[in-house]
Protein backbone atom coordinates (compact mmCIF):
# COMPACT_ATOMS: atom_id res chain seq x y z
CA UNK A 1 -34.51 184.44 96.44
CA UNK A 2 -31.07 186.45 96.23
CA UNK A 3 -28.34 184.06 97.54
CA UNK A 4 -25.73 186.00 99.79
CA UNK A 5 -23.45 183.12 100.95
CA UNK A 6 -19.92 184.33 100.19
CA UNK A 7 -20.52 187.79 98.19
CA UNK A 8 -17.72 189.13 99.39
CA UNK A 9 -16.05 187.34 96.27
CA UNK A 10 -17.43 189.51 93.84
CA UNK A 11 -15.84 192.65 94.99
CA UNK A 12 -12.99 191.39 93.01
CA UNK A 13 -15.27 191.31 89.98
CA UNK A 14 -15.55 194.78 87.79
CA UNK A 15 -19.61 195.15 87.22
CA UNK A 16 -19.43 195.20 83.46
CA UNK A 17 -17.40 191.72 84.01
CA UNK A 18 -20.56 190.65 85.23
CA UNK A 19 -22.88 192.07 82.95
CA UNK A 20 -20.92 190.79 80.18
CA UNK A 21 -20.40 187.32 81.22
CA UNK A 22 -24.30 187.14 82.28
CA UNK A 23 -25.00 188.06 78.47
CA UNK A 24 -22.72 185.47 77.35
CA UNK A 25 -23.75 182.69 79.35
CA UNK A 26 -27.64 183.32 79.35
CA UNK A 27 -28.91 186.51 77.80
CA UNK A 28 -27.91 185.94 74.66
CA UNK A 29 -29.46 181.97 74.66
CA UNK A 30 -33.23 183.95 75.52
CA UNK A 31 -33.40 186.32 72.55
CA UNK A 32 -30.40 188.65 73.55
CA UNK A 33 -32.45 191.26 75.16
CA UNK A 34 -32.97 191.46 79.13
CA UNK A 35 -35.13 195.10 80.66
CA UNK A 36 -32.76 196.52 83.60
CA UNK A 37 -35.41 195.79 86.54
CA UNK A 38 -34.12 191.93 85.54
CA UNK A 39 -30.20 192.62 85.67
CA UNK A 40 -30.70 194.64 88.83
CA UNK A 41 -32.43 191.44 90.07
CA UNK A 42 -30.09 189.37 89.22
CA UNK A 43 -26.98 191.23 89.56
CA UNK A 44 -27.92 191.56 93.44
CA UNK A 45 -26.36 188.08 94.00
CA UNK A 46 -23.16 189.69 93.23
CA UNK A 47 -23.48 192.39 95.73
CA UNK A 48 -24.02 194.79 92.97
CA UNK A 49 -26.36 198.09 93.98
CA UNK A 50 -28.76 199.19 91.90
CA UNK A 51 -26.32 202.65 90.88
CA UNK A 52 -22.97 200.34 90.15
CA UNK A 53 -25.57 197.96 87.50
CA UNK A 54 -26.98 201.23 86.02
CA UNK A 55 -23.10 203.28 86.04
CA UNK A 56 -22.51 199.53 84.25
CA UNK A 57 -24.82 199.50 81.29
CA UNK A 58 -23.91 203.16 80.98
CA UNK A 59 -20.09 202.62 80.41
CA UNK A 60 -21.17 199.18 78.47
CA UNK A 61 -23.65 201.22 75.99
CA UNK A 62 -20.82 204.18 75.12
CA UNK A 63 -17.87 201.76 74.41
CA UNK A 64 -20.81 200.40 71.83
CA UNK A 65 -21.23 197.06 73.69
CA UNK A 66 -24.88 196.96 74.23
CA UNK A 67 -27.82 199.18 72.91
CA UNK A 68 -31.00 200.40 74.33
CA UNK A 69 -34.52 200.18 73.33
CA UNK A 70 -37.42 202.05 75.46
CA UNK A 71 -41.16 201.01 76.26
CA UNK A 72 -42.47 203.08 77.78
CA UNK A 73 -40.73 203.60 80.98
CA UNK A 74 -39.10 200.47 80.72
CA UNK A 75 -35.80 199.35 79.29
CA UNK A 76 -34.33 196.52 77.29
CA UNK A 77 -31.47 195.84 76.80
CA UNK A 78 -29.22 194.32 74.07
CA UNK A 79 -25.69 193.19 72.31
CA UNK A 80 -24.64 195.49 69.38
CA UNK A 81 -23.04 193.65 66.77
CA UNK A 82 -19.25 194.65 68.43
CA UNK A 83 -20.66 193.67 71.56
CA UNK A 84 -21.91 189.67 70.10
CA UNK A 85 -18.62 189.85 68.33
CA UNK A 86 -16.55 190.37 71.44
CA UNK A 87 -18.81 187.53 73.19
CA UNK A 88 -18.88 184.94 70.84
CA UNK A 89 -15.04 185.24 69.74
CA UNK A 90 -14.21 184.74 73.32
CA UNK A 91 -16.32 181.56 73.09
CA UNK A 92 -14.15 180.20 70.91
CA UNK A 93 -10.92 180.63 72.55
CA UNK A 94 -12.10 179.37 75.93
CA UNK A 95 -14.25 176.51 74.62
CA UNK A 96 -12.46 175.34 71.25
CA UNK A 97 -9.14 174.76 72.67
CA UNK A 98 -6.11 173.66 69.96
CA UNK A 99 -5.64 170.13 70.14
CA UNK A 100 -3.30 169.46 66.62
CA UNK A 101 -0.19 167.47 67.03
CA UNK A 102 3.04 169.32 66.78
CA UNK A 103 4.91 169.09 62.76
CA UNK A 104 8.04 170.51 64.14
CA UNK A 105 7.83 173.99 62.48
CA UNK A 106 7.94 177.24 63.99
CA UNK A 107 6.06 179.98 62.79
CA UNK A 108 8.17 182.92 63.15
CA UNK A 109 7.07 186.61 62.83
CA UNK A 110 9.15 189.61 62.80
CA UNK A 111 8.86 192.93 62.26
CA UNK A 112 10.10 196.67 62.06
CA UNK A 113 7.33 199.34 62.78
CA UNK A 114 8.65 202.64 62.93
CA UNK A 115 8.52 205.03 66.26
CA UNK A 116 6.65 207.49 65.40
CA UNK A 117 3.62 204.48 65.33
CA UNK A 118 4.52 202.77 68.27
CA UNK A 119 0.87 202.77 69.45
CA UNK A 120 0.31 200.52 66.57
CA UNK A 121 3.37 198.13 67.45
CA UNK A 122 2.13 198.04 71.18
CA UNK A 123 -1.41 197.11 69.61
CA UNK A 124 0.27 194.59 67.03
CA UNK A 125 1.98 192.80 69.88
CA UNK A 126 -0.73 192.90 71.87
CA UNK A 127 -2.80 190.78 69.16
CA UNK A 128 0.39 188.65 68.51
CA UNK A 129 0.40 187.42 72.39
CA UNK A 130 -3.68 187.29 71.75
CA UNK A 131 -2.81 184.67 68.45
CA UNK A 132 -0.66 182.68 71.17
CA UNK A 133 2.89 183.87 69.97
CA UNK A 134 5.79 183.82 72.56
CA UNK A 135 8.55 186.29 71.99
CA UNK A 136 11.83 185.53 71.50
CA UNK A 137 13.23 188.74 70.68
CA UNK A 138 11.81 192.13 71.25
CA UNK A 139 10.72 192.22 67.48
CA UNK A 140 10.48 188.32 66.53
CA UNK A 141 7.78 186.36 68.03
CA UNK A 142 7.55 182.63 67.49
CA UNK A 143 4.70 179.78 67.56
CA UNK A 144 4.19 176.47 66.86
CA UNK A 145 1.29 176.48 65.01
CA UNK A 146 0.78 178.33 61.24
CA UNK A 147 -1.18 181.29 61.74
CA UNK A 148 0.04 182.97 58.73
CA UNK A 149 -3.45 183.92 57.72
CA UNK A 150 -4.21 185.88 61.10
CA UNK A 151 -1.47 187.52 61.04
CA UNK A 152 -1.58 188.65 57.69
CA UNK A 153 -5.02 189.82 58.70
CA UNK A 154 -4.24 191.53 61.15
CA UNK A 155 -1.14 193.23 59.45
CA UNK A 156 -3.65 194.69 57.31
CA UNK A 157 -5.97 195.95 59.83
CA UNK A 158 -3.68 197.87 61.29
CA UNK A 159 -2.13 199.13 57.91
CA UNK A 160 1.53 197.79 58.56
CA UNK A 161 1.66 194.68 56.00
CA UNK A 162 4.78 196.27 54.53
CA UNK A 163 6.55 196.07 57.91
CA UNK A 164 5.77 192.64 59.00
CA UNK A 165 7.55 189.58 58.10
CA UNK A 166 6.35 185.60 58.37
CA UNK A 167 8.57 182.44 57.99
CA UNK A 168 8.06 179.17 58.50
CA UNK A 169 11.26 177.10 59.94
CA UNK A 170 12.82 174.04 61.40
CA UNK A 171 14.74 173.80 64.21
CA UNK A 172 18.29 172.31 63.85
CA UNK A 173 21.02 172.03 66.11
CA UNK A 174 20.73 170.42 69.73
CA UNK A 175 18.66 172.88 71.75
CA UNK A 176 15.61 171.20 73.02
CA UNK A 177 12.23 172.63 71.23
CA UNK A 178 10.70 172.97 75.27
CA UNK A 179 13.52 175.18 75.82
CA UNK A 180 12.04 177.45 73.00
CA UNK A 181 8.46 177.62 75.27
CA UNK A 182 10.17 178.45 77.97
CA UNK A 183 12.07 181.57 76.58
CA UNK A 184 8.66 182.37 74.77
CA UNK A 185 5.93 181.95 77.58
CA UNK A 186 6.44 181.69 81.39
CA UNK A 187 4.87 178.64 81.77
CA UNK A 188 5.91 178.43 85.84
CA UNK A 189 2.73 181.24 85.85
CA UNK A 190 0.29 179.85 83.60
CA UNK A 191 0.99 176.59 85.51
CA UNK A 192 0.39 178.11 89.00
CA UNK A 193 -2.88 179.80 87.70
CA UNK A 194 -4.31 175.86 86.65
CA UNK A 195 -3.01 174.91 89.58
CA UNK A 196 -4.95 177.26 91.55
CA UNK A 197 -8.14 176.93 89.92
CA UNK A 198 -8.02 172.85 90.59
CA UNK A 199 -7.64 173.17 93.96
CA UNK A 200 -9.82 175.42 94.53
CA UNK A 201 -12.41 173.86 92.46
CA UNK A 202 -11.89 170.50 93.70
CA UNK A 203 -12.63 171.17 96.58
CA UNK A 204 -16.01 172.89 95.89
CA UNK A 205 -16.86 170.04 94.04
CA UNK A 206 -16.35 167.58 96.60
CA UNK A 207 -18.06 169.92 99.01
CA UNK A 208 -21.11 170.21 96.89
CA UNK A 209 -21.29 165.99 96.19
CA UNK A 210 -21.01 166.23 99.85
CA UNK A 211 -24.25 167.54 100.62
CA UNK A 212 -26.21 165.88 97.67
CA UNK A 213 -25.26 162.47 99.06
CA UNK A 214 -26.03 163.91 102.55
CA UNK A 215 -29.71 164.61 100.82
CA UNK A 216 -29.33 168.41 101.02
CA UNK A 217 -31.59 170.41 98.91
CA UNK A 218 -28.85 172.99 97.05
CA UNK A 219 -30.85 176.60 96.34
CA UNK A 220 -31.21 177.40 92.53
CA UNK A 221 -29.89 180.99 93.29
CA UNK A 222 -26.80 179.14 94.95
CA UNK A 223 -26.12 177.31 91.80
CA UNK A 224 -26.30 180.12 89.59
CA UNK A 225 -23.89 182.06 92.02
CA UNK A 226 -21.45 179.38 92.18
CA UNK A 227 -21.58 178.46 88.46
CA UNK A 228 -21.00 182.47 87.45
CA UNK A 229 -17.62 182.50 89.73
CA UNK A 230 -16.84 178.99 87.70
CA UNK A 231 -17.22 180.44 84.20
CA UNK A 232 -15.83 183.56 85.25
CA UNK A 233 -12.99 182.09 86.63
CA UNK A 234 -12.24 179.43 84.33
CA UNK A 235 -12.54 181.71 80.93
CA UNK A 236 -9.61 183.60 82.34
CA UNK A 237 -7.44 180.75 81.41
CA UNK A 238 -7.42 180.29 77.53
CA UNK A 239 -6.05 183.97 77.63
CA UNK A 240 -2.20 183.29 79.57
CA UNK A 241 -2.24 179.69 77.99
CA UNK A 242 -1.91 179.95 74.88
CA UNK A 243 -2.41 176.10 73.82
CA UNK A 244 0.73 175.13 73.04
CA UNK A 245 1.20 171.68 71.52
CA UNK A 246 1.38 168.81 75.15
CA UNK A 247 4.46 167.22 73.57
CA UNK A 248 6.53 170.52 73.92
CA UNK A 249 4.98 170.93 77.72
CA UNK A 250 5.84 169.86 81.13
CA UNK A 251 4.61 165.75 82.03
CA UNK A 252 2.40 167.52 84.70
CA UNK A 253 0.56 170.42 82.61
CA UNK A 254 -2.74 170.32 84.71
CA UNK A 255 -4.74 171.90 81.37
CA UNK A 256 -6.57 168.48 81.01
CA UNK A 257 -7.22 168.09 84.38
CA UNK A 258 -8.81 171.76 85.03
CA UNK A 259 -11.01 171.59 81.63
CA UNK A 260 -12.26 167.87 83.07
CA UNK A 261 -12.85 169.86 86.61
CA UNK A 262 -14.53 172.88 84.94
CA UNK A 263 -16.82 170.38 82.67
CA UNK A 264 -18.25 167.98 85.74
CA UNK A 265 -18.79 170.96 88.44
CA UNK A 266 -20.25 173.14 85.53
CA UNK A 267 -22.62 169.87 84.74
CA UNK A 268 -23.72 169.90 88.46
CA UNK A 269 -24.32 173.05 88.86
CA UNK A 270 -26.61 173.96 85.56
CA UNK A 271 -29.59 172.88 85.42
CA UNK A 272 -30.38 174.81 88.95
CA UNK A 273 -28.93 177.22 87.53
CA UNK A 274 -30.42 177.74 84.94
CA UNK A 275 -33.80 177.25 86.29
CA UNK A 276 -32.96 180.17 88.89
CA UNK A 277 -31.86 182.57 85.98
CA UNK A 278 -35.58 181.29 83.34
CA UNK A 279 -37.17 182.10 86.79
CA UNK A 280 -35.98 185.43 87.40
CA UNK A 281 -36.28 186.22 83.54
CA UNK A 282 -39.65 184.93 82.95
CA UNK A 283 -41.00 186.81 86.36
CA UNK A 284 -39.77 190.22 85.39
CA UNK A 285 -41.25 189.95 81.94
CA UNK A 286 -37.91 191.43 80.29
CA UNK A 287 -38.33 190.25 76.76
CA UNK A 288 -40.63 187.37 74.60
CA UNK A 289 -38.15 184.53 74.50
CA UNK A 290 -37.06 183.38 71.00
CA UNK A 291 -36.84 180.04 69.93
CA UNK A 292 -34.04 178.01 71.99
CA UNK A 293 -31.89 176.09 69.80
CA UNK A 294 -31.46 172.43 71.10
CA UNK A 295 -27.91 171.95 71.28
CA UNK A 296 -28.57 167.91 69.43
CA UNK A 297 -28.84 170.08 66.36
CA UNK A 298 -25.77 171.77 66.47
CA UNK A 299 -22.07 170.89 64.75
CA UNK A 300 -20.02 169.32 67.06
CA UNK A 301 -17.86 172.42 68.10
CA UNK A 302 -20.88 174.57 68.50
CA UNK A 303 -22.75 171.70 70.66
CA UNK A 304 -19.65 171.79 73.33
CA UNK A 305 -20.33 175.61 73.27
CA UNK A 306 -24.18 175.14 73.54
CA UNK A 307 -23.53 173.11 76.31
CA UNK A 308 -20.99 174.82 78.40
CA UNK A 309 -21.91 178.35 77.94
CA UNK A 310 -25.27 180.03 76.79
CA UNK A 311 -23.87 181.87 73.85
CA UNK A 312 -25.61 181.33 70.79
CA UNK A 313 -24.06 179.26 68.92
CA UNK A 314 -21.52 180.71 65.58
CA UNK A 315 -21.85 180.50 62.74
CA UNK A 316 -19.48 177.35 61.09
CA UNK A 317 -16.56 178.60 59.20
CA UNK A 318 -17.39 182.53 60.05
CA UNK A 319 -14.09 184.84 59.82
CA UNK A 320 -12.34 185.21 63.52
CA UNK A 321 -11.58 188.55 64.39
CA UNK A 322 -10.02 188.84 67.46
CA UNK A 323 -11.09 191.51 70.40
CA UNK A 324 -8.53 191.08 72.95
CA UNK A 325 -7.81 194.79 73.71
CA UNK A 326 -11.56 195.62 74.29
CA UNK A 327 -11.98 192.20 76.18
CA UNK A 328 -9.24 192.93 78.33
CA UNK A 329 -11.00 196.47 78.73
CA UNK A 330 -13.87 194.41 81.01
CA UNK A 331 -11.82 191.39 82.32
């Protein structure tokens, strides 16, 4: 069954958003290989013809996101090692979200790239914002947390080490560190964006408690609809908000309050959803499923991943490279 209550949603939705958070979430937990007959399947809850998932996979498969392999006439496909990259580094910012106490120093950055490589400085910045640094000057970006080692990483990967600059300060005088967040980050936006999502979602959720308790019997191909637009929605937070430490935010910062939302509707909604997705996959034959990792085995961080997202689960104390510009490509 194709659910088509409420499509019209995903015509806000690019297709290769979809195909790439459908990897995330499930491909990727059954073996990490799907044939297209399945994703066109699929895909159809969406509203997405059969020409916009192929046009998809073709875009997907020349940026180097996803290869091919043929049976026959048949084809499966799967994440290149850019493309797991991209999906499992995104885990981690939306599902391992900073939670250290502030130690009152700033981590400043500054820098002096020359014109003539100003694609490089637009990229650098780019990455800085990525890392969760506000800017407080054109060329000096600030952040309360020591990423030193990122940045210095980074500096390196884009060949500019001997043009960057890191410092670690304190803050003296009488200005107020908040006022500091709010000449770094517009919070007023990345405020109204929680907001939005917890209303919205609120309501869904009471909606869907609703008709449990009323003893209706809620679709699988419903839940897997509704839980997509929740994922997709909700992993679009992590990249305006930053993290920044709660002491140096607003009293009412609704961050808690969304990730508690996004955690009980997701729990409602995933074991029919899931079940609607194995049903789909196991009908069309796409691929032998590989071993499913229980998520009791896992470390704690990668559990909470297991759980709220089928992405298979990293690899404890692997280097982070970030992918924000070819993210941003699909989101």
């Amino acid at each position: 069954m194709t659910y088509r209550h409420g499509v019209s949603r995903s015509s806000t939705y690019h297709p290769q958003q979809v195909v790439l958070t459908l990897y995330g979430d499930y491909i990727l937990h059954l073996g990490g290989e799907i044939g297209i007959d399945t994703l066109i399947k699929l895909l159809a809850n969406f509203d997405l013809s059969q020409q916009a998932v192929r046009s998809a996979i073709s875009r997907m498969s020349r940026k180097g996101l996803i290869k091919v392999r043929r049976v026959g006439r048949r084809s499966y496909y799967s994440l290149t090692s850019h493309g797991r990259t991209l999906l499992t580094e995104g885990a981690r910012r939306i599902f391992k979200r900073k939670t250290t106490k502030w130690d009152g120093n700033w981590n400043i950055v500054t820098y002096s790239i020359p014109e003539k490589t100003r694609e490089t400085r637009d990229i650098f910045r780019r990455e800085l914002a990525w890392l969760g640094y506000g800017p407080l000057s054109e060329a000096t970006w600030v952040s309360p947390y020591d990423m030193t080692k990122e940045v210095n990483e980074l500096a390196e990967k884009l060949n500019i080490r001997d043009c960057v600059q890191i410092f670690s300060a304190k803050q003296v005088g009488s200005v107020n560190p908040k006022s500091i967040i709010n000449w770094g980050w517009d919070l007023d936006k990345i405020h109204e964006k929680y907001r939005n999502f917890v209303q919205k979602y609120q309501n869904k959720l009471k909606d869907h408690q609703k008709r449990l308790e009323a003893g209706e019997v809620i679709e699988p191909s419903e839940c897997f609809v509704e839980r997509f637009h929740l994922i997709h929605e909700y992993r679009r937070l992590p990249f305006y908000d930053p993290d920044l430490p709660i002491e140096l935010l607003p009293d009412n910062w609704l961050r808690p309050q969304a990730a508690n939302l996004f955690n009980e509707y997701h729990d409602l909604l995933a074991r029919k959803a899931n079940e609607y997705f194995d049903d789909s996959f196991n009908k069309c034959q796409s691929t032998k499923r590989t071993q499913i990792v229980h998520s009791k085995t896992l470390p704690k961080n990668a559990k909470k991943m297991a759980m709220m997202s089928r992405v298979s689960p990293p690899r404890m104390g692997a280097k982070k490279k970030k992918e924000e510009e070819s993210l941003s490509n699909l989101s």
